[in-house]
Protein backbone atom coordinates (compact mmCIF):
# COMPACT_ATOMS: atom_id res chain seq x y z
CA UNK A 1 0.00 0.00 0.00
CA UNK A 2 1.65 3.40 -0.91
CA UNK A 3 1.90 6.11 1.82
CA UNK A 4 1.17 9.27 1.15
CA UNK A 5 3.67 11.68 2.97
CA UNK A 6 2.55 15.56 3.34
CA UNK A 7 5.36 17.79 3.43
CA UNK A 8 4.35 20.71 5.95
CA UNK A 9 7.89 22.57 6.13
CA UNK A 10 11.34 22.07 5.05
CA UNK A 11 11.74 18.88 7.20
CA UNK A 12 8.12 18.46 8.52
CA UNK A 13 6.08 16.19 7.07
CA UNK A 14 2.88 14.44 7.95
CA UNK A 15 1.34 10.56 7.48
CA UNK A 16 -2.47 9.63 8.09
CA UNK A 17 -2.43 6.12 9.73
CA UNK A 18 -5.01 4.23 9.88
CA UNK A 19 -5.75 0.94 12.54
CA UNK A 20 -8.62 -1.34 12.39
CA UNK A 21 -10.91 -0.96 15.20
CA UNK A 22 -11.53 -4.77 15.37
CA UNK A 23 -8.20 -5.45 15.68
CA UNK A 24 -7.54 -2.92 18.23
CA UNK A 25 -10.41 -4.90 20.27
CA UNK A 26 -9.26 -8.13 19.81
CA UNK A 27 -5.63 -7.45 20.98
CA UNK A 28 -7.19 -5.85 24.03
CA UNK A 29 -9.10 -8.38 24.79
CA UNK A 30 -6.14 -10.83 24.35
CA UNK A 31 -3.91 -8.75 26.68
CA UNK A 32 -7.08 -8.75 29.25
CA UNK A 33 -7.27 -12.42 29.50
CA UNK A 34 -3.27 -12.77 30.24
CA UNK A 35 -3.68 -10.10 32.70
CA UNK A 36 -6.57 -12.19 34.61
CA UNK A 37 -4.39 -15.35 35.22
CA UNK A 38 -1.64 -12.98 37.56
CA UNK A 39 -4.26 -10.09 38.35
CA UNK A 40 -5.79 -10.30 42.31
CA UNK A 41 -8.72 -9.35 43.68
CA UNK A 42 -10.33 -9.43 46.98
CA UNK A 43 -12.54 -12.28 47.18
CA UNK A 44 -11.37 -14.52 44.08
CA UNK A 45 -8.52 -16.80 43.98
CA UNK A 46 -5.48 -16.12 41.64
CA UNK A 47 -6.08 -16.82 38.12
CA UNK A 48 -10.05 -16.88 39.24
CA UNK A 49 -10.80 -13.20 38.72
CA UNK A 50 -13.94 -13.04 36.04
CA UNK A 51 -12.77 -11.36 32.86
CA UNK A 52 -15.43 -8.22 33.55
CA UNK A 53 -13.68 -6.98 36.52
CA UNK A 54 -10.12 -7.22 35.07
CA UNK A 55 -11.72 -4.85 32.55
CA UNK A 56 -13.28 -2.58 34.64
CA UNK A 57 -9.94 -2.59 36.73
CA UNK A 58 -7.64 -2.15 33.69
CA UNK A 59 -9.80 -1.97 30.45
CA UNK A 60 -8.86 1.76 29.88
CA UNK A 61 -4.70 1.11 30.29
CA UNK A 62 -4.62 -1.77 28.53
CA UNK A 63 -6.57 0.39 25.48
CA UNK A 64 -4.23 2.97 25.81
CA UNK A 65 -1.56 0.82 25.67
CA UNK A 66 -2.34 -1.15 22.87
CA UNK A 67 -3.63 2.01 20.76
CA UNK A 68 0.49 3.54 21.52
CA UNK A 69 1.52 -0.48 20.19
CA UNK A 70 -0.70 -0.27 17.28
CA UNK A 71 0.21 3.38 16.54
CA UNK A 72 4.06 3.12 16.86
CA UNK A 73 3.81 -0.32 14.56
CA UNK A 74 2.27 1.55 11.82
CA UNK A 75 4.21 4.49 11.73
CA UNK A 76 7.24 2.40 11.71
CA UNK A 77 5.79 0.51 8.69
CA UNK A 78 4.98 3.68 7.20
CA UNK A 79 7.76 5.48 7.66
CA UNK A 80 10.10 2.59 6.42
CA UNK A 81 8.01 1.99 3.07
CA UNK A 82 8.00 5.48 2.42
CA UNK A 83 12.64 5.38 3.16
CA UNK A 84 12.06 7.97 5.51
CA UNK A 85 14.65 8.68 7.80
CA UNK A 86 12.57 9.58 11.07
CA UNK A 87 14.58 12.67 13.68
CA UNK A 88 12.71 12.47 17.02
CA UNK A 89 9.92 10.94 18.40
CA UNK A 90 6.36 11.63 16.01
CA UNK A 91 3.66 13.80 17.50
CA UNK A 92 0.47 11.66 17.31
CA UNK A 93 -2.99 13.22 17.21
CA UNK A 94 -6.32 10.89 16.62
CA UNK A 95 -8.55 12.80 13.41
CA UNK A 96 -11.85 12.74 12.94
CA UNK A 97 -13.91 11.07 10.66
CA UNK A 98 -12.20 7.95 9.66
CA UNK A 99 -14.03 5.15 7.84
CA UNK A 100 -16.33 3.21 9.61
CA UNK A 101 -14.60 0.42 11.90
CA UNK A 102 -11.32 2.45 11.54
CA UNK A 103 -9.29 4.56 13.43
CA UNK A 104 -7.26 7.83 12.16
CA UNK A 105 -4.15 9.27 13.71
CA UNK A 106 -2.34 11.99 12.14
CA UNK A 107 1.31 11.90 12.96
CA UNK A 108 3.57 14.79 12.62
CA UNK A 109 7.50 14.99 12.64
CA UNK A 110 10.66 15.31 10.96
CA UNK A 111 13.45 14.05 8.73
CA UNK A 112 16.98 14.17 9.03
CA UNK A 113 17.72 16.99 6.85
CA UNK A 114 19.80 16.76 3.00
CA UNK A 115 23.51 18.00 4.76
CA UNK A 116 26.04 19.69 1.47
CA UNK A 117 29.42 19.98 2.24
CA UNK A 118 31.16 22.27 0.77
CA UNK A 119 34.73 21.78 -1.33
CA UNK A 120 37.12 20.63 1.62
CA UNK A 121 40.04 22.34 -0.36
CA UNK A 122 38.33 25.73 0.52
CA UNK A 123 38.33 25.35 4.43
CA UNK A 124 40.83 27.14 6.20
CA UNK A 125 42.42 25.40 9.43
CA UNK A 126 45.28 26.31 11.73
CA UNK A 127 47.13 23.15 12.88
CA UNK A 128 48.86 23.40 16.44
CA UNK A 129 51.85 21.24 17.03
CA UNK A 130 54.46 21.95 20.38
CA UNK A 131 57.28 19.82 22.08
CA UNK A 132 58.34 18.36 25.14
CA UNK A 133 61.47 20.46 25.89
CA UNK A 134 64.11 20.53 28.96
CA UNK A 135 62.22 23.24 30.61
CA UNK A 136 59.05 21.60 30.86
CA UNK A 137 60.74 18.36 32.09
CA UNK A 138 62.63 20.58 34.85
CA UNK A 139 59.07 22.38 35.55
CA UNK A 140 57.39 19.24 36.05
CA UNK A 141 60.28 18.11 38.76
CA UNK A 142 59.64 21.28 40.76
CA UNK A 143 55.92 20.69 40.78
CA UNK A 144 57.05 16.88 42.33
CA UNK A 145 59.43 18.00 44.53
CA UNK A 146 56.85 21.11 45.58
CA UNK A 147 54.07 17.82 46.00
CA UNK A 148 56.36 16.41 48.55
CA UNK A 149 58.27 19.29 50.33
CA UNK A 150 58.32 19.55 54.26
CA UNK A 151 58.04 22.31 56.13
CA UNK A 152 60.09 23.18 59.32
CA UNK A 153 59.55 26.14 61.91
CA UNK A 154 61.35 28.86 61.90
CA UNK A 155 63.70 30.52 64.40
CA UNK A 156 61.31 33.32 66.12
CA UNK A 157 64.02 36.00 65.02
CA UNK A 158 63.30 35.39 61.29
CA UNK A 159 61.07 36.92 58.93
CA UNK A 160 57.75 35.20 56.96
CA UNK A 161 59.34 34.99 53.04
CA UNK A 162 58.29 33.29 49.89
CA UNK A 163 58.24 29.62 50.32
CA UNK A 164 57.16 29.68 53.66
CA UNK A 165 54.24 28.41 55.59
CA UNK A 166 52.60 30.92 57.50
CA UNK A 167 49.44 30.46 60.29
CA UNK A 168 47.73 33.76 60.56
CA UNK A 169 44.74 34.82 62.18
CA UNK A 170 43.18 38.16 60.46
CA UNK A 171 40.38 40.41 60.48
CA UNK A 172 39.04 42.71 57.72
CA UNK A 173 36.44 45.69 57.95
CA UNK A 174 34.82 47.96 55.45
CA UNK A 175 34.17 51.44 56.66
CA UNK A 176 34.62 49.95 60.01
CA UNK A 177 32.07 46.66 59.36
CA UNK A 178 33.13 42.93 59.19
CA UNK A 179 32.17 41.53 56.07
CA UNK A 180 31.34 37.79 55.18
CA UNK A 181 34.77 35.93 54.68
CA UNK A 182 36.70 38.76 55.91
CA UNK A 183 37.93 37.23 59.44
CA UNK A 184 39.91 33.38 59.88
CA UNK A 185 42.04 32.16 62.55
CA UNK A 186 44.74 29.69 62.34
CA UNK A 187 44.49 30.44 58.75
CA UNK A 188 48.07 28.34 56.34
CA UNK A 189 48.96 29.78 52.93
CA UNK A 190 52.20 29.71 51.28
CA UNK A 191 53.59 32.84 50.74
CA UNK A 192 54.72 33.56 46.73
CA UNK A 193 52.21 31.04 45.58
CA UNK A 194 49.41 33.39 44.58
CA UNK A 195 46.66 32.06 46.76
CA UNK A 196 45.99 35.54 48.26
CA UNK A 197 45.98 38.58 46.55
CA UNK A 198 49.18 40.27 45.98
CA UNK A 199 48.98 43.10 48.70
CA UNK A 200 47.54 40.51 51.19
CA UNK A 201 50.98 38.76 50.57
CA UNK A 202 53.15 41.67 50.97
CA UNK A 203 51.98 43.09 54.01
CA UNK A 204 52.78 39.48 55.34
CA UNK A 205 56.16 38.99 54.05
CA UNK A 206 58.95 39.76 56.20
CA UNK A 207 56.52 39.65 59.28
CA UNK A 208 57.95 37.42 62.49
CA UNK A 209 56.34 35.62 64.57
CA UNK A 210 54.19 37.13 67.25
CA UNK A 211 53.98 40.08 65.30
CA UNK A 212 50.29 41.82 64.07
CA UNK A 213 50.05 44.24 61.50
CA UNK A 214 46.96 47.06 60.54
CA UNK A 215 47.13 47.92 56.77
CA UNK A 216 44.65 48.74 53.70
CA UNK A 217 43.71 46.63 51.11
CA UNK A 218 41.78 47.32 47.77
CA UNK A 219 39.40 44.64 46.33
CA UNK A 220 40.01 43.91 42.07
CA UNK A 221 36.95 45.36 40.56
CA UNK A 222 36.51 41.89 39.27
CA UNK A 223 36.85 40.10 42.34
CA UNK A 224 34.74 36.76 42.56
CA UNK A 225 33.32 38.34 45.80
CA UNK A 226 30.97 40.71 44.55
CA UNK A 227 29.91 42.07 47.73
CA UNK A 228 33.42 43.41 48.08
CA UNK A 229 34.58 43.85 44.73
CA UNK A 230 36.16 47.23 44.24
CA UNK A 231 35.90 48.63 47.77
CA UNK A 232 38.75 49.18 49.95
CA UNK A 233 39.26 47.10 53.64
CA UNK A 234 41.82 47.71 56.51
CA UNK A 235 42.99 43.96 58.05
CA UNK A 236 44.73 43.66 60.83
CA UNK A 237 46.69 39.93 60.44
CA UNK A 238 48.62 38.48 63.34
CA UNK A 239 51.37 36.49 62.45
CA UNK A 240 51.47 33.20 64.73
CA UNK A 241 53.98 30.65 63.02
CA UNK A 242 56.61 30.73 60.15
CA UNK A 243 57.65 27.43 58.59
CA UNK A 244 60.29 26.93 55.98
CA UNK A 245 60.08 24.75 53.13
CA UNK A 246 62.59 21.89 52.31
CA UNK A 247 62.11 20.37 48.66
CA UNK A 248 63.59 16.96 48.31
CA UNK A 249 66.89 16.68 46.45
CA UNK A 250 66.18 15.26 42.61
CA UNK A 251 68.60 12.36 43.06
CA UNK A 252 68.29 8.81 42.95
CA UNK A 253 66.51 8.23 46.14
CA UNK A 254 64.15 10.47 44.85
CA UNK A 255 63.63 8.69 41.31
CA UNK A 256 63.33 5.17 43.37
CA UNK A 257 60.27 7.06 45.63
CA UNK A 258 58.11 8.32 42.60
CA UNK A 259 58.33 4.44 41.08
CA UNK A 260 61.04 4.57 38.75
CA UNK A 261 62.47 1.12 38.71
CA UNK A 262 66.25 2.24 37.69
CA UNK A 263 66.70 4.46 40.18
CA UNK A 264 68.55 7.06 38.33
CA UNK A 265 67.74 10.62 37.43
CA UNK A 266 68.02 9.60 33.92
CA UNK A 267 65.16 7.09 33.67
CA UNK A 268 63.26 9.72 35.95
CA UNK A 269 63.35 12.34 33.88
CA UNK A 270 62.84 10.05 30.84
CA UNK A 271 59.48 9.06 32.45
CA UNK A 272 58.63 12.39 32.86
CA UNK A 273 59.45 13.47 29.41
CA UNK A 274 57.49 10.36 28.04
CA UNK A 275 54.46 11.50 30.35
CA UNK A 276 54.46 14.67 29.17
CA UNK A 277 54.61 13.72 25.14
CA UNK A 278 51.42 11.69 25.84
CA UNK A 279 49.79 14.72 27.33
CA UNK A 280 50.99 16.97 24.45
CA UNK A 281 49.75 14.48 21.86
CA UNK A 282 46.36 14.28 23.07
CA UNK A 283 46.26 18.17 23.72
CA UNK A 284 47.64 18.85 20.22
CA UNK A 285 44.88 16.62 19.13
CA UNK A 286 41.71 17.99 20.95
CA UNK A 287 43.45 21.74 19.64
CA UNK A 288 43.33 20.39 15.83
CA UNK A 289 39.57 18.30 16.00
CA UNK A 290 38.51 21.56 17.84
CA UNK A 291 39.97 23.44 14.28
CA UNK A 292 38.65 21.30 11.99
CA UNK A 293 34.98 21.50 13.66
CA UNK A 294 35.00 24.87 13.43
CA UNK A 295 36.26 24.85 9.70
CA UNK A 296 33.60 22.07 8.76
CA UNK A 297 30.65 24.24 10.24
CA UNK A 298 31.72 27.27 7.94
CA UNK A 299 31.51 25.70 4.57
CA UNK A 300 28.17 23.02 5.66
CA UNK A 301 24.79 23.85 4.55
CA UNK A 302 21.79 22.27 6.09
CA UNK A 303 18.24 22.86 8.17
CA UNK A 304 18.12 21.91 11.55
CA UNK A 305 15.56 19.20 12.73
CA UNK A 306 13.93 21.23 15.84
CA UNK A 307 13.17 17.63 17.16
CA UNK A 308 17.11 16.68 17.38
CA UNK A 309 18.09 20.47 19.25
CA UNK A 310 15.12 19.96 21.44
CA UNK A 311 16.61 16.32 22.70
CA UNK A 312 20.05 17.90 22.76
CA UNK A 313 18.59 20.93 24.89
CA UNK A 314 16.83 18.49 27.51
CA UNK A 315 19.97 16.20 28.04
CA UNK A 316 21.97 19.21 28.83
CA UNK A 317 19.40 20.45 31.45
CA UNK A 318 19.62 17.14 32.75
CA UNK A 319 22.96 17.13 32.97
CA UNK A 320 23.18 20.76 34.86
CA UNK A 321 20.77 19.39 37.03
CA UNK A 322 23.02 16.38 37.95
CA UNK A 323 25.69 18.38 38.40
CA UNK A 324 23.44 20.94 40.87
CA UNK A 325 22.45 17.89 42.67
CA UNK A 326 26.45 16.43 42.67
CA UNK A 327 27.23 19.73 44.70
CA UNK A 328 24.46 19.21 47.39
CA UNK A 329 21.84 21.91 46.17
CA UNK A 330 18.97 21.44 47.57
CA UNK A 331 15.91 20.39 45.04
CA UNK A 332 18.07 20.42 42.62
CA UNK A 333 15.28 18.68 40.24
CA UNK A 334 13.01 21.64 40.92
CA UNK A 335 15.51 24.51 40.06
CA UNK A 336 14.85 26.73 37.56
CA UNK A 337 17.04 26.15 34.33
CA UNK A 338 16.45 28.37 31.35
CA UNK A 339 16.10 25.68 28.20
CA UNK A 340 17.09 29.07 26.40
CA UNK A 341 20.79 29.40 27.81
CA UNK A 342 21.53 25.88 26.37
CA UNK A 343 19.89 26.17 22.83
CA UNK A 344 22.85 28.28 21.13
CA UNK A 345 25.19 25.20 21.99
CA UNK A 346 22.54 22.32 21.49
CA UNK A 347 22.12 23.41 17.96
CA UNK A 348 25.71 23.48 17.10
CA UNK A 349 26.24 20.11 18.77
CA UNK A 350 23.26 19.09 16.66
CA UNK A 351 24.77 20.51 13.40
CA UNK A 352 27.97 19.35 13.74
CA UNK A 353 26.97 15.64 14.75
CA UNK A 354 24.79 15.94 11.09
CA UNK A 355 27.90 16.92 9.23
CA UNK A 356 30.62 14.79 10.81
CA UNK A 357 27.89 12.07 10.08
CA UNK A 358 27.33 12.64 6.70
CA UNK A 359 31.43 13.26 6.43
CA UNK A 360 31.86 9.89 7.95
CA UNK A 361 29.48 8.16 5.60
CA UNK A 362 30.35 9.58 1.99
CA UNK A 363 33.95 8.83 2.53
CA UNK A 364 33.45 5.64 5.20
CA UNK A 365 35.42 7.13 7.96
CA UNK A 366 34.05 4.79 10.48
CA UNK A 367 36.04 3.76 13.44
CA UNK A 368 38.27 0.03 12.70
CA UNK A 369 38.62 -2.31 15.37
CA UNK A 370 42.79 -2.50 15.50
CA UNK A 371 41.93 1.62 15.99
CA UNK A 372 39.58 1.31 18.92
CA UNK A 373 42.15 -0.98 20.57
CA UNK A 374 45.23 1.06 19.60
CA UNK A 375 43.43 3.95 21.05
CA UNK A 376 42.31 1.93 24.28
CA UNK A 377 45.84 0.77 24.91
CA UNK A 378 47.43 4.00 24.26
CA UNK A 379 44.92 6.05 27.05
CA UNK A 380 46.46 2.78 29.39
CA UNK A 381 49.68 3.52 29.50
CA UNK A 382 49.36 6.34 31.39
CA UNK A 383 48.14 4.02 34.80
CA UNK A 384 50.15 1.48 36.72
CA UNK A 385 48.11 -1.71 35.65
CA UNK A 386 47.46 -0.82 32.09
CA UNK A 387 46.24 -4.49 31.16
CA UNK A 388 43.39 -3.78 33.87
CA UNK A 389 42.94 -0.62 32.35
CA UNK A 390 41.68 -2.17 28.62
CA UNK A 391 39.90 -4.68 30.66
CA UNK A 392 37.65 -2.08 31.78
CA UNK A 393 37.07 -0.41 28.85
CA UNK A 394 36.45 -3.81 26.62
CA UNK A 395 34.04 -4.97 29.29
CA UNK A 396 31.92 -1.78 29.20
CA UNK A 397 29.51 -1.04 25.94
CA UNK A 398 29.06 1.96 26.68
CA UNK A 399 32.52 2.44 27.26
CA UNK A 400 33.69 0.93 23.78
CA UNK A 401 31.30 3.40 22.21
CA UNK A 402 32.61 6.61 24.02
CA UNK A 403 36.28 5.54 22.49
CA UNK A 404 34.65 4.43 19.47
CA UNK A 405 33.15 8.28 18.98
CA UNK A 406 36.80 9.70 19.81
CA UNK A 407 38.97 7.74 16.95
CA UNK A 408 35.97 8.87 14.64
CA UNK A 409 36.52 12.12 15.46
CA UNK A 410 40.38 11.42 15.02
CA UNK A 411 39.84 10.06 11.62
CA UNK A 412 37.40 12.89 10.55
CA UNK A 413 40.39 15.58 11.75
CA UNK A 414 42.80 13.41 9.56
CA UNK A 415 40.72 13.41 6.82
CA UNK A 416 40.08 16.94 6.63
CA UNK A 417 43.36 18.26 7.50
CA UNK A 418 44.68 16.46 4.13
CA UNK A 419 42.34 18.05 2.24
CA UNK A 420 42.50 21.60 3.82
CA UNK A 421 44.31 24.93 3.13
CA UNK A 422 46.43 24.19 6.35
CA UNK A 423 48.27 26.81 8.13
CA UNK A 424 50.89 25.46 10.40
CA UNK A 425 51.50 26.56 13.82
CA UNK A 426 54.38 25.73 16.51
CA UNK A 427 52.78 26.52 20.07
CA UNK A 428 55.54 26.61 23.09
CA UNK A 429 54.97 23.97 26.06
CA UNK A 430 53.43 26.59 28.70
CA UNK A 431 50.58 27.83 26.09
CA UNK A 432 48.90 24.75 25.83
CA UNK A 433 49.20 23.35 28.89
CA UNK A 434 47.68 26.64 29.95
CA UNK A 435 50.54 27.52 32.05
């Protein structure tokens, strides 16, 4: 039987099912007298109910439920003999005047939309690239020897300076009024570090011991405290213990403590280098995919199914919900979350999921197996067990797919990049770690 398809808008279109009304009834009825062999009732034995009050009970459900079978079966049909390719969930309405011992539904939706791609040769991309160099290896030993530094107390007669641990207790007023936040006793910060603001530190530094000190203070204009931002305080701090840092000597007894087999400050800073590659690899990487994206979106033409950004928009209010609730705010399920502030990034998301699609199918990009595992194995190296490690990730579906979505990616960012105008650039160590 053809299907007749009504196009409303670009990618709205509309199909008239109809259902036999017998049909409907004798399903029901069938579902009714499965129900009565498990259903109780007061009075009656199992399996003993009659069939009238099993319909009475749950005539109108089972109806319902049968009528959203029936429905979803025929659309299905429908929509496959008609090589439709369905986005979102249909919008079923019954309509009026159907045929005698028929039923109508009208049910609206939309299609994944035609997606053109423009000439890849036109799209302009900026490819990042950057090296593990001798710097960032001796960086990266400071931060471990800074992870496992001691700290020692002062002699009373010396002054609070950079490295040091200092216990204060302190007290700030605005036009002679405490303020939220403003006062903490037996408060530790390490002076140099940039965990206070900078004229916090310097009224500290070179302080001793027992000492107290008055002195003014200016708030950033952009300080995350808004209540204070840009106003002016006087704190009074009172200096109650110095301690001096000792960092551990980069030797071998130091390489043999952070797990490096050898020994030797060699194979230490060989592990560190090889660390660090892997993190620059996979930085370099999410840099470039981020570049091609952005390039692909330029040069893509296509319509938007509102049925696909509408999903998109709900799972990321679900997800800022989660994340609400993660943090311990209270109803977090009834909080007021704008749809509106997600739509902007739902319908890129949406876009570029159509185009990397379509991408991945006209030039079958698709993820390999010996890629999925290369990729698996590769994210395992950087743990102690890394045979548990790929384990855990083939033993997971969902997992699997998450890795399988990240090579495609990786294969869509090769792809494009070879077609590309390509401009290369060399980014130093510190800029994209974020240093």
């Amino acid at each position: 039987m053809a299907v007749t398809v009504e196009t409303l808008d670009k990618l709205e279109r509309k199909i008239t099912l109809t259902l036999s009304a017998d049909a409907i009834k004798n399903e029901v009825e069938s579902r009714l007298k499965r129900l009565a062999r498990t259903v109780k009732a007061d009075g009656f034995r199992p399996g003993k109910v009659p069939l009238s009050i099993v319909a009475q009970r749950y005539g109108y459900s089972v109806q319902y439920e049968v009528v959203n079978d029936k429905v979803g079966e025929a659309f299905a049909q429908a929509a496959a003999e008609a090589q439709l390719r369905v986005a979102g969930a249909p919008r079923i309405t019954e309509k009026e005047g159907a045929p005698e011992g028929q039923l109508a539904f009208d049910a609206t939706f939309e299609v994944y939309p035609d997606v053109k791609i423009g000439d890849l040769s036109t799209a302009e991309v900026e490819r990042v690239s950057s090296e593990v160099t001798d710097a960032a290896i001796d960086k990266t030993l400071e931060i471990l020897r800074k992870q496992r530094r001691t700290f020692a107390q002062r002699p009373a007669a010396e002054a609070a300076a950079d490295g040091d641990r200092v216990t204060i207790d302190f007290e700030g007023k605005i036009d002679g009024e405490a303020f939220a936040g403003g006062k903490a006793e037996n408060f530790q910060f390490i002076l140099g570090e940039g965990r206070m603001l900078e004229e916090f530190e310097k009224a500290v530094r070179g302080m001793k011991a027992g000492e107290s000190k008055t002195f003014p203070l200016k708030f950033p204009d952009d300080y995350h405290g808004k209540d204070v931002a840009g106003k002016e305080a006087d704190f009074l701090v009172t200096l109650k213990k110095v301690e001096q840092q000792h960092l551990p000597e980069v030797d071998e007894a130091f390489a043999k403590s952070l797990g490096i087999a050898e020994g030797t400050v060699e194979a230490l800073r060989a592990d560190i280098k090889k660390n660090l590659e892997r993190e620059v690899k996979f930085r370099v990487l999410a840099r470039n995919k981020n570049a091609v994206m952005e390039a692909l979106l330029k040069i893509a033409e296509l319509d938007l199914p509102k049925a696909l950004v509408q999903n998109e928009v709900d799972r990321m209010v679900a997800g800022a919900r989660a994340d609400l609730k993660a943090r311990g705010v209270k109803d977090a399920e009834k909080a007021p979350i704008p749809e509106d502030l997600f739509r902007p990034q739902a319908e890129k998301r949406v876009r570029l999921g159509l185009v990397v699609a379509e991408l991945v199918k006209a030039n079958e990009l698709q993820a390999k197996p010996e890629q999925i595992k290369a990729h698996i194995e590769e994210l395992a190296q950087s743990y102690e067990k890394p045979q548990e490690v790929v384990r855990w990730y083939l033993s997971d579906a969902q997992r699997l797919a998450e890795v399988e979505a990240v090579v495609l990616e990786n294969n869509v960012t090769e792809f494009v990049l070879s077609k590309a105008k390509v401009t290369d650039k060399v980014l130093p160590f510190d800029e994209l770690m974020g240093a």
